[in-house]
N, C-alpha and C. Protein backbone atom coordinates (compact mmCIF):
# COMPACT_ATOMS: atom_id res chain seq x y z
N UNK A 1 -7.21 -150.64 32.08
CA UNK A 1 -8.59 -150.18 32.25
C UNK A 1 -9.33 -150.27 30.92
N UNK A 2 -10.82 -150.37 31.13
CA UNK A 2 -11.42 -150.64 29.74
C UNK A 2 -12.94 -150.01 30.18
N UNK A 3 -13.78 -149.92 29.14
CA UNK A 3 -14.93 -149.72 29.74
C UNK A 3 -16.36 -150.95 29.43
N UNK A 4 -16.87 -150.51 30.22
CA UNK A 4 -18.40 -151.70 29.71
C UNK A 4 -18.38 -151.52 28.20
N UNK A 5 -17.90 -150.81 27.66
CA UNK A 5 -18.56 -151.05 26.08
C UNK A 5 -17.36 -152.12 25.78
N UNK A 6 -16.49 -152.34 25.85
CA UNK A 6 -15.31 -152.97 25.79
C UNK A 6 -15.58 -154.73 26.10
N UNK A 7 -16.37 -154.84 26.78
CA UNK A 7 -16.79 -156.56 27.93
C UNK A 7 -17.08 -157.09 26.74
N UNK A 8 -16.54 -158.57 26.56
CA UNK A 8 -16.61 -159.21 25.71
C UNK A 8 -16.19 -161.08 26.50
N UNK A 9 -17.31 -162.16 25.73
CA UNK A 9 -17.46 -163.29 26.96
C UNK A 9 -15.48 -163.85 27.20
N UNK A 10 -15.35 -164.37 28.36
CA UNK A 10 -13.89 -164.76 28.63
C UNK A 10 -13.16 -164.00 28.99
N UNK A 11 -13.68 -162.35 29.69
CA UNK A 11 -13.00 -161.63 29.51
C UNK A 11 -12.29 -161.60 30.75
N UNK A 12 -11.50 -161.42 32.06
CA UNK A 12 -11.67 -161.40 33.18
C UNK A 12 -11.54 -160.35 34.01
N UNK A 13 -12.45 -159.42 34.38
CA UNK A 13 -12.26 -158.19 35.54
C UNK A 13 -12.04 -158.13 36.60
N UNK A 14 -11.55 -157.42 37.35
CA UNK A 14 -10.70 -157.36 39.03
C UNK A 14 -11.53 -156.05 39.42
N UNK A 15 -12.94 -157.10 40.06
CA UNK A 15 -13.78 -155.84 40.77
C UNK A 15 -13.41 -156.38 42.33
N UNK A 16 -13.36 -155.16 42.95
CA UNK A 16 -12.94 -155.09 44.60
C UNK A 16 -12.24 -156.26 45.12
N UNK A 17 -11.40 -156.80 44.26
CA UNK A 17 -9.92 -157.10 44.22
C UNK A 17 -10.12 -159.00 44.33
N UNK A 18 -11.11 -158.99 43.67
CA UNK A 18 -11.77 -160.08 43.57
C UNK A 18 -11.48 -160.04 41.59
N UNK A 19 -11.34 -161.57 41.01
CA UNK A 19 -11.48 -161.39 39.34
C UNK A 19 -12.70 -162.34 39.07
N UNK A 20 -13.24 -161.97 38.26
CA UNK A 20 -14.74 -162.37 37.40
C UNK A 20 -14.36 -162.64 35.96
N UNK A 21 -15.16 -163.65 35.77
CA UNK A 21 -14.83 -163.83 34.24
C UNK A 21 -16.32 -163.53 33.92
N UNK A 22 -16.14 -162.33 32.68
CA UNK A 22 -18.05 -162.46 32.03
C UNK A 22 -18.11 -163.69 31.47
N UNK A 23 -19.47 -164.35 31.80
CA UNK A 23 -19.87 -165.49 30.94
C UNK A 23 -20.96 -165.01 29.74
N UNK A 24 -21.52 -163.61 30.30
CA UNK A 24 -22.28 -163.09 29.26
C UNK A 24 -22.54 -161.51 29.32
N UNK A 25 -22.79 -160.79 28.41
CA UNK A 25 -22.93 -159.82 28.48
C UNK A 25 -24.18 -159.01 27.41
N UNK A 26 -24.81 -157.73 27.85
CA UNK A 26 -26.10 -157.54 26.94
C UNK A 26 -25.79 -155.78 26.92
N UNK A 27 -25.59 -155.53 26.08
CA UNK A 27 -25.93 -153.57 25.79
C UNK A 27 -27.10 -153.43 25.92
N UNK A 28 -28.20 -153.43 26.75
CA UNK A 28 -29.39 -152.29 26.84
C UNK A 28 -29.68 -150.71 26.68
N UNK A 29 -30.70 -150.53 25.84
CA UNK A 29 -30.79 -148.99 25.55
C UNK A 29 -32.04 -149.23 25.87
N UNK A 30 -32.40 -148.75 26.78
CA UNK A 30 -34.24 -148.41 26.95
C UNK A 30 -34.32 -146.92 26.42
N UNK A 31 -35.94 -146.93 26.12
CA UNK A 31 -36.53 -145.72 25.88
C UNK A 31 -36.34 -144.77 26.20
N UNK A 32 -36.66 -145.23 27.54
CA UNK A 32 -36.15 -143.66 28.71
C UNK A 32 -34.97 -144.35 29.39
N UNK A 33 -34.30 -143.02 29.83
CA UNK A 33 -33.20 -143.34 30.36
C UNK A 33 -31.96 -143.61 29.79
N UNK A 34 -30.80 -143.72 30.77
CA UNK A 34 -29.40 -143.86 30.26
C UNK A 34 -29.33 -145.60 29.98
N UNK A 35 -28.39 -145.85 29.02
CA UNK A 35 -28.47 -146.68 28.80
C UNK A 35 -27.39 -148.01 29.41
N UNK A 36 -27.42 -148.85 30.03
CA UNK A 36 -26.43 -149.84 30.59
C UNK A 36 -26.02 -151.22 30.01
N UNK A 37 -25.20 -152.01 31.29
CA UNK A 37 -24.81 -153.41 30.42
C UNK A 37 -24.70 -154.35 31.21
N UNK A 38 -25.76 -155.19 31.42
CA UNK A 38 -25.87 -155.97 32.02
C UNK A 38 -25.28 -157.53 31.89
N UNK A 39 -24.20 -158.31 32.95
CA UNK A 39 -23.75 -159.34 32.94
C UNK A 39 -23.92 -160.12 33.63
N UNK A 40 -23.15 -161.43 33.09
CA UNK A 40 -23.55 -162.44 34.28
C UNK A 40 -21.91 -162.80 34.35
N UNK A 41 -21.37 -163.00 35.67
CA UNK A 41 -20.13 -163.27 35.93
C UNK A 41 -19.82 -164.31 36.56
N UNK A 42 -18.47 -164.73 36.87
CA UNK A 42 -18.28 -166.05 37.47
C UNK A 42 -17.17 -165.35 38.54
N UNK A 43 -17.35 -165.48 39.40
CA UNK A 43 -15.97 -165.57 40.57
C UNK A 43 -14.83 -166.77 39.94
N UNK A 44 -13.79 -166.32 39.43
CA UNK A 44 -12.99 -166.96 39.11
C UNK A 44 -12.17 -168.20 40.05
N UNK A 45 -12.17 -167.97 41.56
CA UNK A 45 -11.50 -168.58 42.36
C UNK A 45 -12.77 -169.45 42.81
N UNK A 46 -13.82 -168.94 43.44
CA UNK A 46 -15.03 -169.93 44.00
C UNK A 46 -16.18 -170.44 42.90
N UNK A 47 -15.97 -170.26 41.67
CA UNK A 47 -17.10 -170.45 40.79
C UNK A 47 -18.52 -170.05 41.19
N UNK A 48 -18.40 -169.29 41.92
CA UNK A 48 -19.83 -168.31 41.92
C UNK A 48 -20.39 -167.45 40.80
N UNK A 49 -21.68 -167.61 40.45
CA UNK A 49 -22.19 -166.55 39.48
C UNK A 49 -22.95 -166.00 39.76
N UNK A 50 -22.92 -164.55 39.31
CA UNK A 50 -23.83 -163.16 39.93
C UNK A 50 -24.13 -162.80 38.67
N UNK A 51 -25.21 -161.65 38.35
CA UNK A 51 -25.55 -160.90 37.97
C UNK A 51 -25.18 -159.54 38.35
N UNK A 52 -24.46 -158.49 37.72
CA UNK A 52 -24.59 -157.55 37.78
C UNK A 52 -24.80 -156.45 36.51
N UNK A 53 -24.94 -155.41 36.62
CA UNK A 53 -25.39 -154.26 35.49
C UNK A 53 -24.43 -153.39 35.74
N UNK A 54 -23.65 -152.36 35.29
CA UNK A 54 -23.03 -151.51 34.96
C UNK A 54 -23.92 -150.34 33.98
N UNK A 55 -23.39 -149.52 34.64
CA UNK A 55 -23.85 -148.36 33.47
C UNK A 55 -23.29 -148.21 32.17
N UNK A 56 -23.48 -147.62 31.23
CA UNK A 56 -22.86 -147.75 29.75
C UNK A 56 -21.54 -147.04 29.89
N UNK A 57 -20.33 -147.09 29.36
CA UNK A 57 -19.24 -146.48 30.00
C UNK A 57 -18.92 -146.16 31.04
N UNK A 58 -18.80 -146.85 31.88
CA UNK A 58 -18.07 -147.31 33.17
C UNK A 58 -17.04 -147.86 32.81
N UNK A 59 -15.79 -147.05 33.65
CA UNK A 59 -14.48 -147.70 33.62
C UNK A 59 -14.92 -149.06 34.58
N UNK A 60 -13.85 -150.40 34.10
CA UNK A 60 -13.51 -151.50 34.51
C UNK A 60 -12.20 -151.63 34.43
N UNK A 61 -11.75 -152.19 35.18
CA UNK A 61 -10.49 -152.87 35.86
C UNK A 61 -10.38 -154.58 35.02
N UNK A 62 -9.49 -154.59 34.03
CA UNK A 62 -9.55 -155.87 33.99
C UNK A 62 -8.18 -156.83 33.90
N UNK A 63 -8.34 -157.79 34.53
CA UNK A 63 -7.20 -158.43 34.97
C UNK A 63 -6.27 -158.94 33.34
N UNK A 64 -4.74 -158.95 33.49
CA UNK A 64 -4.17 -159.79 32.91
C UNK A 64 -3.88 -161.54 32.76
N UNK A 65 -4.88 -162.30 31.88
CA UNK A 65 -4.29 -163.58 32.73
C UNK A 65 -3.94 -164.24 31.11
N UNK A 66 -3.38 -164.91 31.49
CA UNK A 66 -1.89 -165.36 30.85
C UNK A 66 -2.70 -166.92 30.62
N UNK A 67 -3.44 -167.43 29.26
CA UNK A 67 -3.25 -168.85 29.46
C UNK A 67 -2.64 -169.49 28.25
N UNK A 68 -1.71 -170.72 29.17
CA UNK A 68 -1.23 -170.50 28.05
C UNK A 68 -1.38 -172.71 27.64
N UNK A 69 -0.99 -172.71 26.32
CA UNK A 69 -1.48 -174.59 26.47
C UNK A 69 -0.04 -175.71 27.12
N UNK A 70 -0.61 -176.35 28.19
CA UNK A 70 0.29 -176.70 29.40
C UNK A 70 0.00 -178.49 29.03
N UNK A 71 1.26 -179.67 29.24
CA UNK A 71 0.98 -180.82 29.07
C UNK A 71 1.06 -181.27 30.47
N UNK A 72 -0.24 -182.45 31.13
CA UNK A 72 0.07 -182.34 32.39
C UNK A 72 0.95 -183.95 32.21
N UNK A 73 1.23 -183.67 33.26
CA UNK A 73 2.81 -184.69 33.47
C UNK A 73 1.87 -186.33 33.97
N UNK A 74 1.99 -185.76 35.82
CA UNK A 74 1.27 -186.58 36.97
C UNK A 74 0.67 -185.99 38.05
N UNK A 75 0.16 -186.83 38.99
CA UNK A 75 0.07 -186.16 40.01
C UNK A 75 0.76 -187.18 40.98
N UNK A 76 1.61 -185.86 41.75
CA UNK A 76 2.07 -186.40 42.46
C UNK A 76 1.92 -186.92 44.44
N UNK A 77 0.83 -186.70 44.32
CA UNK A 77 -0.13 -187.09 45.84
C UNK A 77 -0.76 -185.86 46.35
N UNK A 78 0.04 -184.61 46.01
CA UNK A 78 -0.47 -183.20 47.03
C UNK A 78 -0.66 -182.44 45.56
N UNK A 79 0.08 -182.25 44.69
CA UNK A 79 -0.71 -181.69 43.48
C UNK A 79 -0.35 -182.13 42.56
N UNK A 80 -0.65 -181.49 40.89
CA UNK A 80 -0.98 -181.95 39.75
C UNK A 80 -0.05 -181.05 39.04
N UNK A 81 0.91 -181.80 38.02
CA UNK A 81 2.22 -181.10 37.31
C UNK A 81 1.92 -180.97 36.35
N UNK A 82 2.18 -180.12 35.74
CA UNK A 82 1.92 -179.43 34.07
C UNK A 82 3.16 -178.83 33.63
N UNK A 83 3.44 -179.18 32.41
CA UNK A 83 4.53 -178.52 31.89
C UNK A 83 4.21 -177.67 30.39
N UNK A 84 4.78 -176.45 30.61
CA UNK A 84 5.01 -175.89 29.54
C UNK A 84 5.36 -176.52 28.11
N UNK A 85 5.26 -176.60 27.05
CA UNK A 85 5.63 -177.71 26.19
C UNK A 85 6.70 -176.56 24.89
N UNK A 86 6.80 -175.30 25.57
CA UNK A 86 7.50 -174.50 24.56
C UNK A 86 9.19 -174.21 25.43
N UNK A 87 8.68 -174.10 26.94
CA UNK A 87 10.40 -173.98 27.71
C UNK A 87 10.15 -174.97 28.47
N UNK A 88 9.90 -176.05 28.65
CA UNK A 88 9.65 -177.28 29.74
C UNK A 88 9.88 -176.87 31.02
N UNK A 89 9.21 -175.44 31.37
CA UNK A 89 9.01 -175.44 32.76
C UNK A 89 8.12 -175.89 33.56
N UNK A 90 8.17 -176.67 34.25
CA UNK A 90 6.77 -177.42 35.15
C UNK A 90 6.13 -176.75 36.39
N UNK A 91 5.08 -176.80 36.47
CA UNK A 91 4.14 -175.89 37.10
C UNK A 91 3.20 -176.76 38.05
N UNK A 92 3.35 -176.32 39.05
CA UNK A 92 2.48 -177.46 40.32
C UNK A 92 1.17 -176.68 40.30
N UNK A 93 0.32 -177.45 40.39
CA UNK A 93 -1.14 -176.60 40.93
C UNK A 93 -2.18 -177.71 41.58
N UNK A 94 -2.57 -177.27 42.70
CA UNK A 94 -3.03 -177.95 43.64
C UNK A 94 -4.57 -178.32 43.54
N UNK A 95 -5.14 -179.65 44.17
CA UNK A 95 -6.37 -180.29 43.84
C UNK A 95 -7.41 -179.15 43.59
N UNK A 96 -6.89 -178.46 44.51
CA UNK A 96 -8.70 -177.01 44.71
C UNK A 96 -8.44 -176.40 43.35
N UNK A 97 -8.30 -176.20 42.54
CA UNK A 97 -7.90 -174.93 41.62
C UNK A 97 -8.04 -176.41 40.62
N UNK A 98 -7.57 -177.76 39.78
CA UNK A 98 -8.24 -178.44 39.49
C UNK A 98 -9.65 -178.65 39.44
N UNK A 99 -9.65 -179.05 40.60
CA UNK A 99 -11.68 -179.20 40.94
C UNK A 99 -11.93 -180.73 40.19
N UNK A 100 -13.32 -180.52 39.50
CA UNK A 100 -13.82 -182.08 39.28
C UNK A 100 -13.11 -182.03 37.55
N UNK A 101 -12.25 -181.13 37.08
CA UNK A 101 -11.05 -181.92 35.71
C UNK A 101 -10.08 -182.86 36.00
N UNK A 102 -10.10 -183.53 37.40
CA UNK A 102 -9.44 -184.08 37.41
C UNK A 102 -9.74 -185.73 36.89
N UNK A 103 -11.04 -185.63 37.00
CA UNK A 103 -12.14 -186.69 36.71
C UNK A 103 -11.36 -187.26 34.90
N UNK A 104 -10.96 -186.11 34.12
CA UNK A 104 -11.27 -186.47 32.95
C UNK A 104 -9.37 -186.32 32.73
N UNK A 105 -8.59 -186.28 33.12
CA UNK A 105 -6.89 -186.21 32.79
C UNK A 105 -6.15 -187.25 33.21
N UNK A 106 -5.85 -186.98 31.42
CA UNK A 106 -4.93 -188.34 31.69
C UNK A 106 -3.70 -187.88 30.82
N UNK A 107 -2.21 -188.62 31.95
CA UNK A 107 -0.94 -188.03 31.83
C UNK A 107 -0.69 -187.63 30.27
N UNK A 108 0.18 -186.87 30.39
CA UNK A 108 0.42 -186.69 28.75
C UNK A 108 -0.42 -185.97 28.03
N UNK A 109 -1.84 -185.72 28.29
CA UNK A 109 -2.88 -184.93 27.48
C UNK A 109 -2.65 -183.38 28.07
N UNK A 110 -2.99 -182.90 26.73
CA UNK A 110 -3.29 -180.80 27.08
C UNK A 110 -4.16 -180.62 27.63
N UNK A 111 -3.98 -179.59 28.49
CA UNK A 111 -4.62 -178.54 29.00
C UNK A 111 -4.36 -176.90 28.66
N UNK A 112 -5.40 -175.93 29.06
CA UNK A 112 -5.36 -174.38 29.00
C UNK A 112 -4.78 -174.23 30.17
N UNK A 113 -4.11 -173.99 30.88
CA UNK A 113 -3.50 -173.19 32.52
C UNK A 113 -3.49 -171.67 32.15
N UNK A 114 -4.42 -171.29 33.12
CA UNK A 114 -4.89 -169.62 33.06
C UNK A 114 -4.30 -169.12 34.27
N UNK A 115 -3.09 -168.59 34.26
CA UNK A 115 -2.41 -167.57 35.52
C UNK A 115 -2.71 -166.08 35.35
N UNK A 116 -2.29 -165.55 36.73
CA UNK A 116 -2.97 -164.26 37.11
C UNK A 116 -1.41 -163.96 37.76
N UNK A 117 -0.52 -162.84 37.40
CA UNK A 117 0.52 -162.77 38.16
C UNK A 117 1.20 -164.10 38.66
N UNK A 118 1.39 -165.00 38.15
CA UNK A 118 2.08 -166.06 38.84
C UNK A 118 0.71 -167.00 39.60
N UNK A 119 -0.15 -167.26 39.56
CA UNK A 119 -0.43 -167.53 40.48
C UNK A 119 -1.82 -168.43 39.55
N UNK A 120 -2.15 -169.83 39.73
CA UNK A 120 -3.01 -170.28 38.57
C UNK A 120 -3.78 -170.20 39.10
N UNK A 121 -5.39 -169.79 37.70
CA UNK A 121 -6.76 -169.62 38.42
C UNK A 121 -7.64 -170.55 38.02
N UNK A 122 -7.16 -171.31 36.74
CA UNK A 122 -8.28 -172.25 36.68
C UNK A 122 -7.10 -173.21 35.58
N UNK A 123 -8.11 -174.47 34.95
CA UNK A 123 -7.80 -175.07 34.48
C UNK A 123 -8.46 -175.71 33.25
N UNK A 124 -8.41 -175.21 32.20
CA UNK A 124 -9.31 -175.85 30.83
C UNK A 124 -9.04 -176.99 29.90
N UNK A 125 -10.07 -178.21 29.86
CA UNK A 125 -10.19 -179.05 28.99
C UNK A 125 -10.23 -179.01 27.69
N UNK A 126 -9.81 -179.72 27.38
CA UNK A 126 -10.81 -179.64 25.60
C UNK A 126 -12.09 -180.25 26.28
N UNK A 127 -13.18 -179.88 24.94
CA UNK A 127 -14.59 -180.20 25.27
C UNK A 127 -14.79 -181.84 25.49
N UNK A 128 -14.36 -182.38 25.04
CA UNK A 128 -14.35 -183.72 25.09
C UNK A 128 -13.16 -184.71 24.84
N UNK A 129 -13.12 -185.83 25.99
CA UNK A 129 -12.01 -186.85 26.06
C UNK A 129 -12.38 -188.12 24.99
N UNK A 130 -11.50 -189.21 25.46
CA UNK A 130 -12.01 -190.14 24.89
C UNK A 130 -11.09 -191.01 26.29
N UNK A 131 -11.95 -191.81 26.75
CA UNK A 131 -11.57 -192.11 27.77
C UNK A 131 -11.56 -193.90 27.67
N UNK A 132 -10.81 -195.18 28.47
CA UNK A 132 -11.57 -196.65 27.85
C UNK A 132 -12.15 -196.86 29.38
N UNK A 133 -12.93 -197.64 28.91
CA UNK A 133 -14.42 -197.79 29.74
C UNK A 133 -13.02 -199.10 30.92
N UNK A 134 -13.43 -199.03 32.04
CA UNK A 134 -12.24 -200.05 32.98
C UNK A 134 -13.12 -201.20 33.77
N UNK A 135 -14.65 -200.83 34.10
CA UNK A 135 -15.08 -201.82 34.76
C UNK A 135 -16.79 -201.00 34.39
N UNK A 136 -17.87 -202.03 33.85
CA UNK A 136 -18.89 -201.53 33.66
C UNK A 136 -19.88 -203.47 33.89
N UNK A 137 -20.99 -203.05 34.59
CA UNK A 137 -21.91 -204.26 34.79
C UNK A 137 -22.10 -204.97 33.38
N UNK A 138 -23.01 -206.14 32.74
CA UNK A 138 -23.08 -206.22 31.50
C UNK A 138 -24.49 -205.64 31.49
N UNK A 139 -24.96 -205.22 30.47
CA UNK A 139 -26.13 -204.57 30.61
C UNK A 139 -27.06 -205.94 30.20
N UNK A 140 -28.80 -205.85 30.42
CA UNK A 140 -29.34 -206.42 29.89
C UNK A 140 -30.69 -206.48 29.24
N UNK A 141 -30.72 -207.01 28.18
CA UNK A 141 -31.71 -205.78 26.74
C UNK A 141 -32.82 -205.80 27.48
N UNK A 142 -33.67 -206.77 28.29
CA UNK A 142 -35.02 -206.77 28.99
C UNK A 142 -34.60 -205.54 30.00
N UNK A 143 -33.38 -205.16 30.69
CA UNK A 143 -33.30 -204.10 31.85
C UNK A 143 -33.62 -203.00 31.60
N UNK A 144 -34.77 -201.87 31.43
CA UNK A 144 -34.95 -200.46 31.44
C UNK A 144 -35.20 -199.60 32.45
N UNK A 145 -35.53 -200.52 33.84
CA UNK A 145 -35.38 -199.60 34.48
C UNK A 145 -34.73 -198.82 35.41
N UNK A 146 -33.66 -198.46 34.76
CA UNK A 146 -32.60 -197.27 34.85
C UNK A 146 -32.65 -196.35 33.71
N UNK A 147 -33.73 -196.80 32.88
CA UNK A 147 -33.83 -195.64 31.77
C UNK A 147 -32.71 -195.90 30.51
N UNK A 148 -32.40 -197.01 30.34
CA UNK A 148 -31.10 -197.58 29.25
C UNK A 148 -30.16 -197.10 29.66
N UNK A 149 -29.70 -196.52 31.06
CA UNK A 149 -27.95 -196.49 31.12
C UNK A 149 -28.02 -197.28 32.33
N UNK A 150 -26.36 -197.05 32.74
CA UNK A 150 -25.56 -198.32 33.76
C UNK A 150 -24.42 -196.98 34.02
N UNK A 151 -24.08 -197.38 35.16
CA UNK A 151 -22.90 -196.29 35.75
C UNK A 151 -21.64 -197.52 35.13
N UNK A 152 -20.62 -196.72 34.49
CA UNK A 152 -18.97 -196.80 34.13
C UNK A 152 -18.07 -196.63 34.46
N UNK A 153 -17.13 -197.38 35.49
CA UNK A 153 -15.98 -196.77 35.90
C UNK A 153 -14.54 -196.18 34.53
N UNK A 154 -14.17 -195.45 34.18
CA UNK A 154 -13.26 -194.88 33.32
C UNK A 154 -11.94 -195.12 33.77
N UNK A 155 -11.26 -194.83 32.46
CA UNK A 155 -9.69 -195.23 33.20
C UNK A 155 -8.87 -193.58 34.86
N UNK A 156 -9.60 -192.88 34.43
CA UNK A 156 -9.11 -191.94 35.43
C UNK A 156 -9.89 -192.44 36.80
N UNK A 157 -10.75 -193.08 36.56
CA UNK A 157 -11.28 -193.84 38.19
C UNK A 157 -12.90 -192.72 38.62
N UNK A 158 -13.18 -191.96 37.39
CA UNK A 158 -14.66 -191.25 37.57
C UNK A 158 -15.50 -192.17 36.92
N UNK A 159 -16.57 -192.15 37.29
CA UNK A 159 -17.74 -192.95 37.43
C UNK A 159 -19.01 -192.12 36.28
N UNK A 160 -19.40 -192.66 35.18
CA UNK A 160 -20.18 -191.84 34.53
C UNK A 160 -21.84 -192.94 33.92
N UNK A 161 -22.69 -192.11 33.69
CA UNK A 161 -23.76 -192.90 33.00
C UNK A 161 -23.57 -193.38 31.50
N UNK A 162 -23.49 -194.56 31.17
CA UNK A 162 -23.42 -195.38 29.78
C UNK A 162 -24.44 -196.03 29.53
N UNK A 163 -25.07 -195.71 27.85
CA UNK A 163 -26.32 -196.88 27.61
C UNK A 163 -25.75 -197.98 27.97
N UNK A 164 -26.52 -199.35 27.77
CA UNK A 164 -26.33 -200.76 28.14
C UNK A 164 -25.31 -201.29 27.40
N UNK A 165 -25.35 -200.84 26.02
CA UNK A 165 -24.67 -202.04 25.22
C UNK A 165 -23.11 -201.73 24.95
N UNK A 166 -22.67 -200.55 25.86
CA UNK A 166 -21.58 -200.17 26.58
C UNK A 166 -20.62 -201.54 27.12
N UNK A 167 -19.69 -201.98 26.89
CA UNK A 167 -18.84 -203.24 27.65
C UNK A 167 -17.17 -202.56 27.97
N UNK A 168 -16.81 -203.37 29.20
CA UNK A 168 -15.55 -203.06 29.92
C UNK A 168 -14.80 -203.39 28.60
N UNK A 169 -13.45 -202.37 28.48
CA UNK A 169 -12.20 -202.04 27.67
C UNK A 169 -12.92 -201.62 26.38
N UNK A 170 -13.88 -200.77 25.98
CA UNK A 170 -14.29 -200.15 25.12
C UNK A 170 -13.73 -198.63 25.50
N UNK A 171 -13.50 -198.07 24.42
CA UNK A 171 -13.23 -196.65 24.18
C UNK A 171 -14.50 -195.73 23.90
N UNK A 172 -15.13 -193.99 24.79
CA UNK A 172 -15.93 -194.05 24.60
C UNK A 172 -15.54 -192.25 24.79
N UNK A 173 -16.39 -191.34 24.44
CA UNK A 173 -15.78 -190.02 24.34
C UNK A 173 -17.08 -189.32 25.43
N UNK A 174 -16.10 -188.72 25.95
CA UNK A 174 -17.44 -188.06 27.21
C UNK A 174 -17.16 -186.67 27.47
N UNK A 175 -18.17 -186.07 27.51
CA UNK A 175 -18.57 -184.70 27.78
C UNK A 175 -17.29 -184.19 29.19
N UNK A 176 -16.25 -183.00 28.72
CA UNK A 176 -15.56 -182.58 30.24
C UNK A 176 -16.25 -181.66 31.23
N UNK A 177 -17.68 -181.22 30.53
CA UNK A 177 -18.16 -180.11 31.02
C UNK A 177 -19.51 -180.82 31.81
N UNK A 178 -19.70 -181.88 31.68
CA UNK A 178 -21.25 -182.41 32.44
C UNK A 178 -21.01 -183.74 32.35
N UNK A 179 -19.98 -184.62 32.81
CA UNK A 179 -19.53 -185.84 32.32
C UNK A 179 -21.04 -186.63 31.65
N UNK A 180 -20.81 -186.11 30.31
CA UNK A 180 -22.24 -187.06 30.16
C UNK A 180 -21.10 -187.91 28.59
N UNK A 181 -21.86 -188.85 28.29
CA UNK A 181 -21.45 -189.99 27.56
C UNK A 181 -21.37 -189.12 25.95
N UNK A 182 -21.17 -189.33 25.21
CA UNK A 182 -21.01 -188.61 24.11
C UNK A 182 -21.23 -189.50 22.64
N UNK A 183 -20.19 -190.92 23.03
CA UNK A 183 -20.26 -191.87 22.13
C UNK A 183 -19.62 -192.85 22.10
N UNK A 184 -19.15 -193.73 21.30
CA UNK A 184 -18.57 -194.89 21.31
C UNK A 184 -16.98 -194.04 20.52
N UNK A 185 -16.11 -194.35 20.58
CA UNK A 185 -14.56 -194.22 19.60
C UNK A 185 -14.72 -195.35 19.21
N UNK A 186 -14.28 -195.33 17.46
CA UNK A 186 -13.70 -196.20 16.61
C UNK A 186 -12.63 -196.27 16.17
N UNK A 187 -11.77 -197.92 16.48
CA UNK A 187 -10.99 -197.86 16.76
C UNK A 187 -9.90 -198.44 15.66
């Protein structure tokens, strides 16, 4: 147990048996009145975000979760293997609980695996990959209107926006959080 003065971002709480991660949090003291703490949360399992407020010291409930840094292996048709890299225990976790990271993993690279009692709740990237570009149109310098990009197929088989002068088997580093293009890798 902890209280609102305690909420700090990443934190994760187990309100009505549901867990939330704060993504943000604010101490308000108005003039008049008692003073509260208003957040914004994420449903950890459905990625929903709410707003709620708490009063200033209010007990909270907050969950234990365990993450710890996991190497993913493969996937093997029904889910996605990760192994521990300190006791090589391997850990299955299924497409839903992935989501769209699957877009950006490739075998052999780290991940965060965040468990709750046994049981995984999400899955964290580093902020950015470096991925090689596998099949992209050639761009052409008179073409703007698409606004200077061209869609990229990547080696994980996701599809992203690249300026023009972008070419197939180039190495290129892209955003895991908004697949947006980032830059060229030098190689």
């Amino acid at each position: 147990m902890a209280t609102t003065n305690d909420l700090k971002n990443g934190m994760v709480l187990n309100l009505d048996g549901q867990l939330w991660s704060v993504i943000e949090f604010q101490h308000v003291k108005p003039g008049k009145g008692p003073a509260f703490v208003r957040t914004k949360l994420k449903n950890v399992e459905s990625n929903k975000t709410v707003d709620k407020t708490f009063n200033a010291g209010t007990k909270v409930e907050t969950a234990n979760v365990d993450k710890r840094t996991m190497q993913y292996l493969y996937n093997d048709g029904t889910s996605y293997v990760f192994m521990d890299t300190g006791t090589y225990d391997q850990l299955e976790v299924s497409p839903e609980v992935i989501g769209t990271a699957s877009n950006f993993m490739l075998e052999n690279q780290e991940a965060i695996v965040a468990t709750n009692e046994g049981r995984v709740l999400y899955i964290e990237l580093p902020a950015s990959v470096e991925l090689e570009v596998t099949y992209t149109e050639p761009g052409l310098q008179g073409d703007r209107s698409s606004g200077g990009t061209k869609p990229a197929t990547v080696e994980t088989g996701a599809t992203i926006q690249v300026p023009l002068f972008i070419t197939t088997g180039e190495k290129i580093k892209v955003d895991t959080r908004d697949s947006s293009y980032l830059g060229r890798v030098s190689s």
